[in-house]
C-alpha atoms as a PDB file:
ATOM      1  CA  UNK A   1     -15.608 -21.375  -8.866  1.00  0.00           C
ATOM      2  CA  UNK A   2     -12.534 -20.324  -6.868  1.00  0.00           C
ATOM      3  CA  UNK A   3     -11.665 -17.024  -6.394  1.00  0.00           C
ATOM      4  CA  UNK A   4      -8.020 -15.520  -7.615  1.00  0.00           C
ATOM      5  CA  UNK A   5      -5.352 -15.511  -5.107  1.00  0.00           C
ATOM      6  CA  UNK A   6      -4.826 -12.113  -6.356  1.00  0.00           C
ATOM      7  CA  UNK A   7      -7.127  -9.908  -7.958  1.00  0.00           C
ATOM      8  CA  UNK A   8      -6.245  -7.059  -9.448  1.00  0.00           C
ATOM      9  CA  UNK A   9      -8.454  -3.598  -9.067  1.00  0.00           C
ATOM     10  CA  UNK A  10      -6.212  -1.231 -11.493  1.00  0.00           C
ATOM     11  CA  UNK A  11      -3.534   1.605 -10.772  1.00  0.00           C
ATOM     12  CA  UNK A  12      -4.122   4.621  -9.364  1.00  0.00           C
ATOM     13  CA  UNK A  13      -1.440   7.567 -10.220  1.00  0.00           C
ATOM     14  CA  UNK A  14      -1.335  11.425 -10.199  1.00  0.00           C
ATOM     15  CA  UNK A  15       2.270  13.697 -11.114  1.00  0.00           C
ATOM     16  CA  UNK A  16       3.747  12.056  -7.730  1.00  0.00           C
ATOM     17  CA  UNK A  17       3.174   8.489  -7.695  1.00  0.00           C
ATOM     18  CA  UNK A  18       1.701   5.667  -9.543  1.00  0.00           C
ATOM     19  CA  UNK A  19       1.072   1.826  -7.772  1.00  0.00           C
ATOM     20  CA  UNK A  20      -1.105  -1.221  -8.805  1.00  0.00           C
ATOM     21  CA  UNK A  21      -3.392  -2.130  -6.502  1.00  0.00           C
ATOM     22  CA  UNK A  22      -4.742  -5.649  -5.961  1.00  0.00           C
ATOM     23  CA  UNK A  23      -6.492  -7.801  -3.279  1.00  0.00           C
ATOM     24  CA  UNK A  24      -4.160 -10.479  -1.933  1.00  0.00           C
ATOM     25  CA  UNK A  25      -5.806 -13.868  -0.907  1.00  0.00           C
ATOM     26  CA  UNK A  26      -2.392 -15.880   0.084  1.00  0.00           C
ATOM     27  CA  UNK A  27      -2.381 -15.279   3.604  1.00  0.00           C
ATOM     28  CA  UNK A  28      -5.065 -15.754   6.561  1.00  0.00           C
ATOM     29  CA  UNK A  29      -7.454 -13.206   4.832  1.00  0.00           C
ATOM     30  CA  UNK A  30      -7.596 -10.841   2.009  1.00  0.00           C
ATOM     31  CA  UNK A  31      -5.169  -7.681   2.393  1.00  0.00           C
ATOM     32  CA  UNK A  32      -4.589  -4.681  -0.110  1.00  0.00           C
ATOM     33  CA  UNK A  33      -1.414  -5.426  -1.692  1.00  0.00           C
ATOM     34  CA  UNK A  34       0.093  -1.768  -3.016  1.00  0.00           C
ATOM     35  CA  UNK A  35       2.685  -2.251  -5.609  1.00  0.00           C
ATOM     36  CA  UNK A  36       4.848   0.910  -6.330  1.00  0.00           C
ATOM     37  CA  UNK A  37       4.642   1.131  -9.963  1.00  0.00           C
ATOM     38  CA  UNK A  38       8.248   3.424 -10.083  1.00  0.00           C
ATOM     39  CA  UNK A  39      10.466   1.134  -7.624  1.00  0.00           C
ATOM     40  CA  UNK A  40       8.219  -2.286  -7.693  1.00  0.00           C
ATOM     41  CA  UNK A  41       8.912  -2.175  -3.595  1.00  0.00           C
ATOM     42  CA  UNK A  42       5.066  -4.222  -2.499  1.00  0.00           C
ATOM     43  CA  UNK A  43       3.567  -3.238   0.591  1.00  0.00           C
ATOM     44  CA  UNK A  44       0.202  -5.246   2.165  1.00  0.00           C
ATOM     45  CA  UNK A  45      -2.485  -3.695   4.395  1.00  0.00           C
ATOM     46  CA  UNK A  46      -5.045  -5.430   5.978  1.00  0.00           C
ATOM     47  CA  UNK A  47      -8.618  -4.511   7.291  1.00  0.00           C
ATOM     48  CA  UNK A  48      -7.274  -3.335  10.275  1.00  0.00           C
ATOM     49  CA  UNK A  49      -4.711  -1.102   9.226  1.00  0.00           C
ATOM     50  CA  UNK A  50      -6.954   0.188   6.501  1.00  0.00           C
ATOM     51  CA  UNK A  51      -9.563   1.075   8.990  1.00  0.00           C
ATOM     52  CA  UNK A  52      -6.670   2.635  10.837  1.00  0.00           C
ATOM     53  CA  UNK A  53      -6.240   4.980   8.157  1.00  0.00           C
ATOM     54  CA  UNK A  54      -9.783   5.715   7.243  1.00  0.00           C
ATOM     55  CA  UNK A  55      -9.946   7.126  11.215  1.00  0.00           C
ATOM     56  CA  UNK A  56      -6.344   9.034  10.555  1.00  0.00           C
ATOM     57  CA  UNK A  57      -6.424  12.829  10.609  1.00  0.00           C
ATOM     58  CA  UNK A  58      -4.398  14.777   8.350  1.00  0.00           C
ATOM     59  CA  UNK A  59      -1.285  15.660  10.361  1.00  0.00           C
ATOM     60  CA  UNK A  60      -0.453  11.915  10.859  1.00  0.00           C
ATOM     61  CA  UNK A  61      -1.488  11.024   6.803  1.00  0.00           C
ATOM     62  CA  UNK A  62       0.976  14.268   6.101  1.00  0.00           C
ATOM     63  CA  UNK A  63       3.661  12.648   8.359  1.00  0.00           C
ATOM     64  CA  UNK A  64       3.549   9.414   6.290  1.00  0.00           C
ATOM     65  CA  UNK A  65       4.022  11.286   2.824  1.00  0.00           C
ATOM     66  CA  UNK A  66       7.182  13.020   4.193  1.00  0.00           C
ATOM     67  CA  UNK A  67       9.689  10.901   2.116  1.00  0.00           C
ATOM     68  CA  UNK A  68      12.570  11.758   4.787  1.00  0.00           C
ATOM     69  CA  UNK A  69      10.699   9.583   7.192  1.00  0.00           C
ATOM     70  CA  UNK A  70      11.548   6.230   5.448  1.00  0.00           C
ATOM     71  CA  UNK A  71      11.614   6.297   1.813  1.00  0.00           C
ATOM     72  CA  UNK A  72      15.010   8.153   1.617  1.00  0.00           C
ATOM     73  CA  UNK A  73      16.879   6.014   4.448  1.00  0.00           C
ATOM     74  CA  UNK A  74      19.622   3.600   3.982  1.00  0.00           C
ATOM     75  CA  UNK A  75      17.672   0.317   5.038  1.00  0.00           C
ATOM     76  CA  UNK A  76      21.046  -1.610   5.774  1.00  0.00           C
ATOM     77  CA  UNK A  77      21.263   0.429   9.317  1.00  0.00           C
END
């Protein structure tokens, strides 16, 4: 039996967020595809990134939730 190119493991969601997640098998090896439930904008993170962030301390984690640092640019510049 083959497995799904994409299998889904649920949403996870609190007062600030909500996304899908799912394991993408498309590409040269399985990534964490991250769906943002609000704009539908898909985002894919592989082993190595993951790990990456497992390592992370806090001040760069808090750096990525600042929405000013990307989510509220104009992406056409």
């Amino acid at each position: 039996m083959e497995e799904p190119e994409l299998e889904p493991l649920g949403v996870v969601e609190n007062e600030f967020a909500a996304v899908h997640l799912s394991i993408d098998r498309r590409g040269n090896g399985p990534r964490l595809r991250i769906e943002d439930l609000t704009t539908e904008h898909v985002g894919y993170l592989d082993a190595l990134t993951l790990e990456a962030l497992a390592w992370a301390d806090e001040d760069r984690i808090r750096a990525l939730l600042d929405p000013s640092n990307d989510r509220w640019r104009d992406r056409t510049q």
